[in-house]
PDB file of N, CA and C in Angstrom:
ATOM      1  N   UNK A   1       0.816  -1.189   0.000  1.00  0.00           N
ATOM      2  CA  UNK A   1       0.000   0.000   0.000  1.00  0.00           C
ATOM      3  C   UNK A   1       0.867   1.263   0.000  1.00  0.00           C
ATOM      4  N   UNK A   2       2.546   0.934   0.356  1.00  0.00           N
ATOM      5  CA  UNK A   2       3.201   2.256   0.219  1.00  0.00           C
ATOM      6  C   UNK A   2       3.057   2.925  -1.168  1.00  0.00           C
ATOM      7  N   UNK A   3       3.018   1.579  -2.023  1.00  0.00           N
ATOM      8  CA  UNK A   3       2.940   2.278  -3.419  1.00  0.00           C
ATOM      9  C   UNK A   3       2.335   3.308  -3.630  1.00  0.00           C
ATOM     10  N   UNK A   4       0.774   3.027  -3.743  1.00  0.00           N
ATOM     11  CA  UNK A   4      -0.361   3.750  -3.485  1.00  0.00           C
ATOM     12  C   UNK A   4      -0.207   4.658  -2.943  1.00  0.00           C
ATOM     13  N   UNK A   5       0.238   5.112  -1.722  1.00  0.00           N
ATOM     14  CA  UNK A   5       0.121   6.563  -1.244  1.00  0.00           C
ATOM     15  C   UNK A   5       1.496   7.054  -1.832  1.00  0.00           C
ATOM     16  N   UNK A   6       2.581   6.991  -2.541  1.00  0.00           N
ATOM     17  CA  UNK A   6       3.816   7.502  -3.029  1.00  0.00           C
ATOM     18  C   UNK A   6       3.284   7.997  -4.204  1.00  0.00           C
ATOM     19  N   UNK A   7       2.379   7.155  -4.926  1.00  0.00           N
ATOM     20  CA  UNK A   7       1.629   7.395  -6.249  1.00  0.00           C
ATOM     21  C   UNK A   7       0.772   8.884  -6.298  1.00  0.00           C
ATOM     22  N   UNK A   8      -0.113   8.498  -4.984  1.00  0.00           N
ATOM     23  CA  UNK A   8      -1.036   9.748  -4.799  1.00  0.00           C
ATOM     24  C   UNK A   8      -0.296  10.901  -4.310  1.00  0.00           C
ATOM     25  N   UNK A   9       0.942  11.059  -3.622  1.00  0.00           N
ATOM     26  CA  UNK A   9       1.394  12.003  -3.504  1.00  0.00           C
ATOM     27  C   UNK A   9       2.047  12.310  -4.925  1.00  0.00           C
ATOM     28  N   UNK A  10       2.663  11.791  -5.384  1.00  0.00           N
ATOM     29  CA  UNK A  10       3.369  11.826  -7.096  1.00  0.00           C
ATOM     30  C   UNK A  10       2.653  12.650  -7.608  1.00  0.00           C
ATOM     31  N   UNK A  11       0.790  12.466  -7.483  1.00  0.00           N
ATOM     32  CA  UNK A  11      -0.181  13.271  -8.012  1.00  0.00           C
ATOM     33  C   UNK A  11      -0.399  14.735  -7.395  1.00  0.00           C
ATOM     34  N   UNK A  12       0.320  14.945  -6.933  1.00  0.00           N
ATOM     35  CA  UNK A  12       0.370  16.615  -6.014  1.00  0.00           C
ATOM     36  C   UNK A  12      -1.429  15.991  -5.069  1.00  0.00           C
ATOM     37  N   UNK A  13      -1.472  14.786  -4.540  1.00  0.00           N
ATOM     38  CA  UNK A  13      -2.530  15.075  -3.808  1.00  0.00           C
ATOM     39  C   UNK A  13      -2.119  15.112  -2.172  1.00  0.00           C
ATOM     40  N   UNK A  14      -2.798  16.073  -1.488  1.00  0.00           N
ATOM     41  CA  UNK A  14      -2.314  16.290   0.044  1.00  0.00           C
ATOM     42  C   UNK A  14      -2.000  14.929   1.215  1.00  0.00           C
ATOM     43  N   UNK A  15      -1.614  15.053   1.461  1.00  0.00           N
ATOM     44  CA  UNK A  15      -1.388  14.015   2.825  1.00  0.00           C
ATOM     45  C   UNK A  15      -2.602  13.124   2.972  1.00  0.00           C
ATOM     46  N   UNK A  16      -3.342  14.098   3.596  1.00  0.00           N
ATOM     47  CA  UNK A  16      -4.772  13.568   3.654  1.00  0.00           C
ATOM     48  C   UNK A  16      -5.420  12.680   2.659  1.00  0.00           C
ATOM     49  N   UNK A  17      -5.654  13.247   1.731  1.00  0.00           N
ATOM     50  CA  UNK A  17      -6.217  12.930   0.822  1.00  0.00           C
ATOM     51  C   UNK A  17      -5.517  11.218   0.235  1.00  0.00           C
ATOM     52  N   UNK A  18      -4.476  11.389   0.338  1.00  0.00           N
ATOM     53  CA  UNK A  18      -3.910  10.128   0.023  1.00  0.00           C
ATOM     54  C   UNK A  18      -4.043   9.209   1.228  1.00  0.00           C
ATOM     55  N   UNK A  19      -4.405   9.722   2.089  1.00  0.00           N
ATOM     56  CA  UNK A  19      -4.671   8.517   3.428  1.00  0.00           C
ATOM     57  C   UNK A  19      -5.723   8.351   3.111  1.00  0.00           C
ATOM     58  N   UNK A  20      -6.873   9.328   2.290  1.00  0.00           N
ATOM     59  CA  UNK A  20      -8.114   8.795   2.758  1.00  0.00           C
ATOM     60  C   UNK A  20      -8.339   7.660   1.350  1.00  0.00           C
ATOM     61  N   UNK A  21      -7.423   7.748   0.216  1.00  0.00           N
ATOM     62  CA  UNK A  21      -7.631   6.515  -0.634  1.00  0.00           C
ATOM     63  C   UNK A  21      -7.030   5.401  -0.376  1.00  0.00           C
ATOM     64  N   UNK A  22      -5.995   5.629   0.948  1.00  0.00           N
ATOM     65  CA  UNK A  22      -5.672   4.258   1.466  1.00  0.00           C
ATOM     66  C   UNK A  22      -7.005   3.550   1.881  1.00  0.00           C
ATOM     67  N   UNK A  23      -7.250   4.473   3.211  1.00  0.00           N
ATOM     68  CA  UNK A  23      -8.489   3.818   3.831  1.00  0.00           C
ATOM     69  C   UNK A  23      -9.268   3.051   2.662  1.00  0.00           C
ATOM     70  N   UNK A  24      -9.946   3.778   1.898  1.00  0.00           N
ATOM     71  CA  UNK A  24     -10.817   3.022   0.489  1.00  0.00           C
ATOM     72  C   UNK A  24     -10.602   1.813   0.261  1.00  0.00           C
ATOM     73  N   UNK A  25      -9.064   1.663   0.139  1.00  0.00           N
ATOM     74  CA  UNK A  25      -8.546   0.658  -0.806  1.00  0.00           C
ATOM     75  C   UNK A  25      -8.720  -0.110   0.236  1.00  0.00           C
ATOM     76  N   UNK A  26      -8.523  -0.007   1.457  1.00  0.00           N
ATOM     77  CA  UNK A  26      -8.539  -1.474   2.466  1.00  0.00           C
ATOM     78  C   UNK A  26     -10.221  -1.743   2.808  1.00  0.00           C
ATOM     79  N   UNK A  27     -10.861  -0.766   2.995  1.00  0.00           N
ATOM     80  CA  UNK A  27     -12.056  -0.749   3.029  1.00  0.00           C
ATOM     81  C   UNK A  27     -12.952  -2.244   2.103  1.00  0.00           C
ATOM     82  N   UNK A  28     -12.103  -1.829   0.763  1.00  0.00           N
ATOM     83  CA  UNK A  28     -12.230  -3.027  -0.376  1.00  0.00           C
ATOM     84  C   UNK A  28     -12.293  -4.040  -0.399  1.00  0.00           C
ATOM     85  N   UNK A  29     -10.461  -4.426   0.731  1.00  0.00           N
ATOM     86  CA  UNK A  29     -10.375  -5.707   0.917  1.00  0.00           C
ATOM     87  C   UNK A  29     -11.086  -6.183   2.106  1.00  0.00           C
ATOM     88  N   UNK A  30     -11.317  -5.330   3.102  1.00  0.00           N
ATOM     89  CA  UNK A  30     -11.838  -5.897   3.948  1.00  0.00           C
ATOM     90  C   UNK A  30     -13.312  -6.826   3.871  1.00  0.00           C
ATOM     91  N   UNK A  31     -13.876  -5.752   2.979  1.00  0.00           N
ATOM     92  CA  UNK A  31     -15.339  -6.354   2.802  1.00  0.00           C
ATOM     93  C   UNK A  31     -15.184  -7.248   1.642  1.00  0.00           C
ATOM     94  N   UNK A  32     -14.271  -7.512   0.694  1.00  0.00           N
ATOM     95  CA  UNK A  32     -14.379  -8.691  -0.319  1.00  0.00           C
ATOM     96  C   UNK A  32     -14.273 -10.241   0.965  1.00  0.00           C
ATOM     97  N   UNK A  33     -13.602  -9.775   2.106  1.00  0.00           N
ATOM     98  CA  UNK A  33     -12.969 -10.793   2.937  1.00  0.00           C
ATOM     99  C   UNK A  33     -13.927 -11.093   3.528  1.00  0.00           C
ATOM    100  N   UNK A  34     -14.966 -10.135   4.574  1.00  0.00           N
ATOM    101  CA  UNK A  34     -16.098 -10.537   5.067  1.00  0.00           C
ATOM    102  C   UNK A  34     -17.035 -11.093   4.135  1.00  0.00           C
ATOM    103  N   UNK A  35     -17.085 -10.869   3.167  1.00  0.00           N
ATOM    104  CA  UNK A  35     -18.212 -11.650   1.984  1.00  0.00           C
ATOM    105  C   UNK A  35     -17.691 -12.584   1.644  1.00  0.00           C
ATOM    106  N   UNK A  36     -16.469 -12.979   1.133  1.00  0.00           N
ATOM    107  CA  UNK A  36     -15.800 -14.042   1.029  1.00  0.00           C
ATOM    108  C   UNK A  36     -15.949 -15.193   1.983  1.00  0.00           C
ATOM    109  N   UNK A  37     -15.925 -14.287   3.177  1.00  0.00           N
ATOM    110  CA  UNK A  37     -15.669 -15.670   4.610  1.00  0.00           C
ATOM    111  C   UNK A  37     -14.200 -15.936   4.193  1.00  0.00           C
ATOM    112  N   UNK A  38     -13.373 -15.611   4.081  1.00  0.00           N
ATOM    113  CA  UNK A  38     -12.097 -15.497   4.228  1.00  0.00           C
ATOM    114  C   UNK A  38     -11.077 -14.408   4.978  1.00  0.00           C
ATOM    115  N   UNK A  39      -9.874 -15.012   4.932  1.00  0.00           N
ATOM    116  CA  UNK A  39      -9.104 -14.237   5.224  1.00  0.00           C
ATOM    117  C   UNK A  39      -7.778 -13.410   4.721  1.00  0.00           C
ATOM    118  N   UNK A  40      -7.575 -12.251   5.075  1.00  0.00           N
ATOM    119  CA  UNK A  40      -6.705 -11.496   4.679  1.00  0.00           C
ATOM    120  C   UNK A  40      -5.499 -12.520   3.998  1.00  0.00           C
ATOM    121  N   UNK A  41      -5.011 -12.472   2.477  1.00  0.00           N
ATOM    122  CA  UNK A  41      -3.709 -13.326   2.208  1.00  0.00           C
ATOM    123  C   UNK A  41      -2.663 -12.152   1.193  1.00  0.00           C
ATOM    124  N   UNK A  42      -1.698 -11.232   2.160  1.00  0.00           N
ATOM    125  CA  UNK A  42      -1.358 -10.587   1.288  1.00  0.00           C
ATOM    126  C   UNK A  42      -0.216 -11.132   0.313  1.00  0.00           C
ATOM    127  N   UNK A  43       0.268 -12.305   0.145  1.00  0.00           N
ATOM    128  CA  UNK A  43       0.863 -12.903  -0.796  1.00  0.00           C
ATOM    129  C   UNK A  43      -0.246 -12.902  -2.140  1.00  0.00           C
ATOM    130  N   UNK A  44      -1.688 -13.461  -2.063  1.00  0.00           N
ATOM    131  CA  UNK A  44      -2.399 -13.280  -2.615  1.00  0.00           C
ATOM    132  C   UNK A  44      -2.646 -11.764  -3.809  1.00  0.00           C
ATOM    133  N   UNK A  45      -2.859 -10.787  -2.904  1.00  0.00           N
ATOM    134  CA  UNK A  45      -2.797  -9.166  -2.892  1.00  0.00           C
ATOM    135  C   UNK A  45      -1.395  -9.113  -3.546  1.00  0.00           C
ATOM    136  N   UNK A  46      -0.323  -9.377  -3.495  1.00  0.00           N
ATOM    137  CA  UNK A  46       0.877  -9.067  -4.346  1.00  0.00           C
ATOM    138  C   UNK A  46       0.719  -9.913  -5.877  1.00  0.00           C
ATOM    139  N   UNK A  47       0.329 -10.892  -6.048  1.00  0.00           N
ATOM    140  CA  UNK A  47       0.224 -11.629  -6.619  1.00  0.00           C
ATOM    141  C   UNK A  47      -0.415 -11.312  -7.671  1.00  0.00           C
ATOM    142  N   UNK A  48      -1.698 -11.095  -7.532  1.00  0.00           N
ATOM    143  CA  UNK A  48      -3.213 -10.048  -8.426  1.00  0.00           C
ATOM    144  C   UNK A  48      -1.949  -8.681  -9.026  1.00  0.00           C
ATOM    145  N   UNK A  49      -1.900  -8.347  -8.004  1.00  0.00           N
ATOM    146  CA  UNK A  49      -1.041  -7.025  -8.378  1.00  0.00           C
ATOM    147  C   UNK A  49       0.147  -7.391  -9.561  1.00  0.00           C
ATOM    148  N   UNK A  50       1.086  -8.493  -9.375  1.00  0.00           N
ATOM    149  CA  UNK A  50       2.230  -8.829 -10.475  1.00  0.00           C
ATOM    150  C   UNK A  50       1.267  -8.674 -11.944  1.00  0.00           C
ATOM    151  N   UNK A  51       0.317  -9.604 -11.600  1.00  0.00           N
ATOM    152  CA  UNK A  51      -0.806  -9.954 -13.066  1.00  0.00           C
ATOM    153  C   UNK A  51      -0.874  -8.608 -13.519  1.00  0.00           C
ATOM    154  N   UNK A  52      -1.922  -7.901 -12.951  1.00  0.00           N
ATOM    155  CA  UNK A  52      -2.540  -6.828 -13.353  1.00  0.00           C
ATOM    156  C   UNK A  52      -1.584  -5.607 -14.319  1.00  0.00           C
ATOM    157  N   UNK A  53      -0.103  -6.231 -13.299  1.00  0.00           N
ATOM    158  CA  UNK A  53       0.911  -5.117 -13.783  1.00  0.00           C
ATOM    159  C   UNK A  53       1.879  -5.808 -15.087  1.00  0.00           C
ATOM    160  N   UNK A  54       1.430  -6.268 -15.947  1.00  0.00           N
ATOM    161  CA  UNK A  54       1.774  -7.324 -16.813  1.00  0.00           C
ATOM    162  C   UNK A  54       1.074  -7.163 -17.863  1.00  0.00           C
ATOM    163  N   UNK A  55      -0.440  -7.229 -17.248  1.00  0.00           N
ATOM    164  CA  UNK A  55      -1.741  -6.926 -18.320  1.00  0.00           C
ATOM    165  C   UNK A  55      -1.196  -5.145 -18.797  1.00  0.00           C
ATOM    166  N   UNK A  56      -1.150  -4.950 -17.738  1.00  0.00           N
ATOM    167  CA  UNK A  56      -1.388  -3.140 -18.353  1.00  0.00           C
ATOM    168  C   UNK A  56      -0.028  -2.719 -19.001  1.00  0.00           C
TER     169      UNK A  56
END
């Protein structure tokens, strides 16, 4: 998630503001996890991420 907020600051966005799209982003996983009935696997979360960054 450091990425993410290095990114949003990259974007001239304030401190804040980049914490509050952290929050979001976990917000995300949290509730894919409670609906899931699973649990947090951030090997998983890196993993999606290699793909995604491959595709694009």
């Amino acid at each position: 998630m450091r990425e993410a907020y290095e990114q949003a600051r990259a974007r001239r966005q304030p401190h804040n503001r980049a914490i509050r799209g952290l929050g979001a982003r976990w917000v995300r996983v949290l509730w894919r996890c409670w609906q899931d009935h699973t649990l947090y696997d951030p090997d998983l979360r890196l993993s999606n991420r290699t793909e995604a960054d491959l595709t694009a």
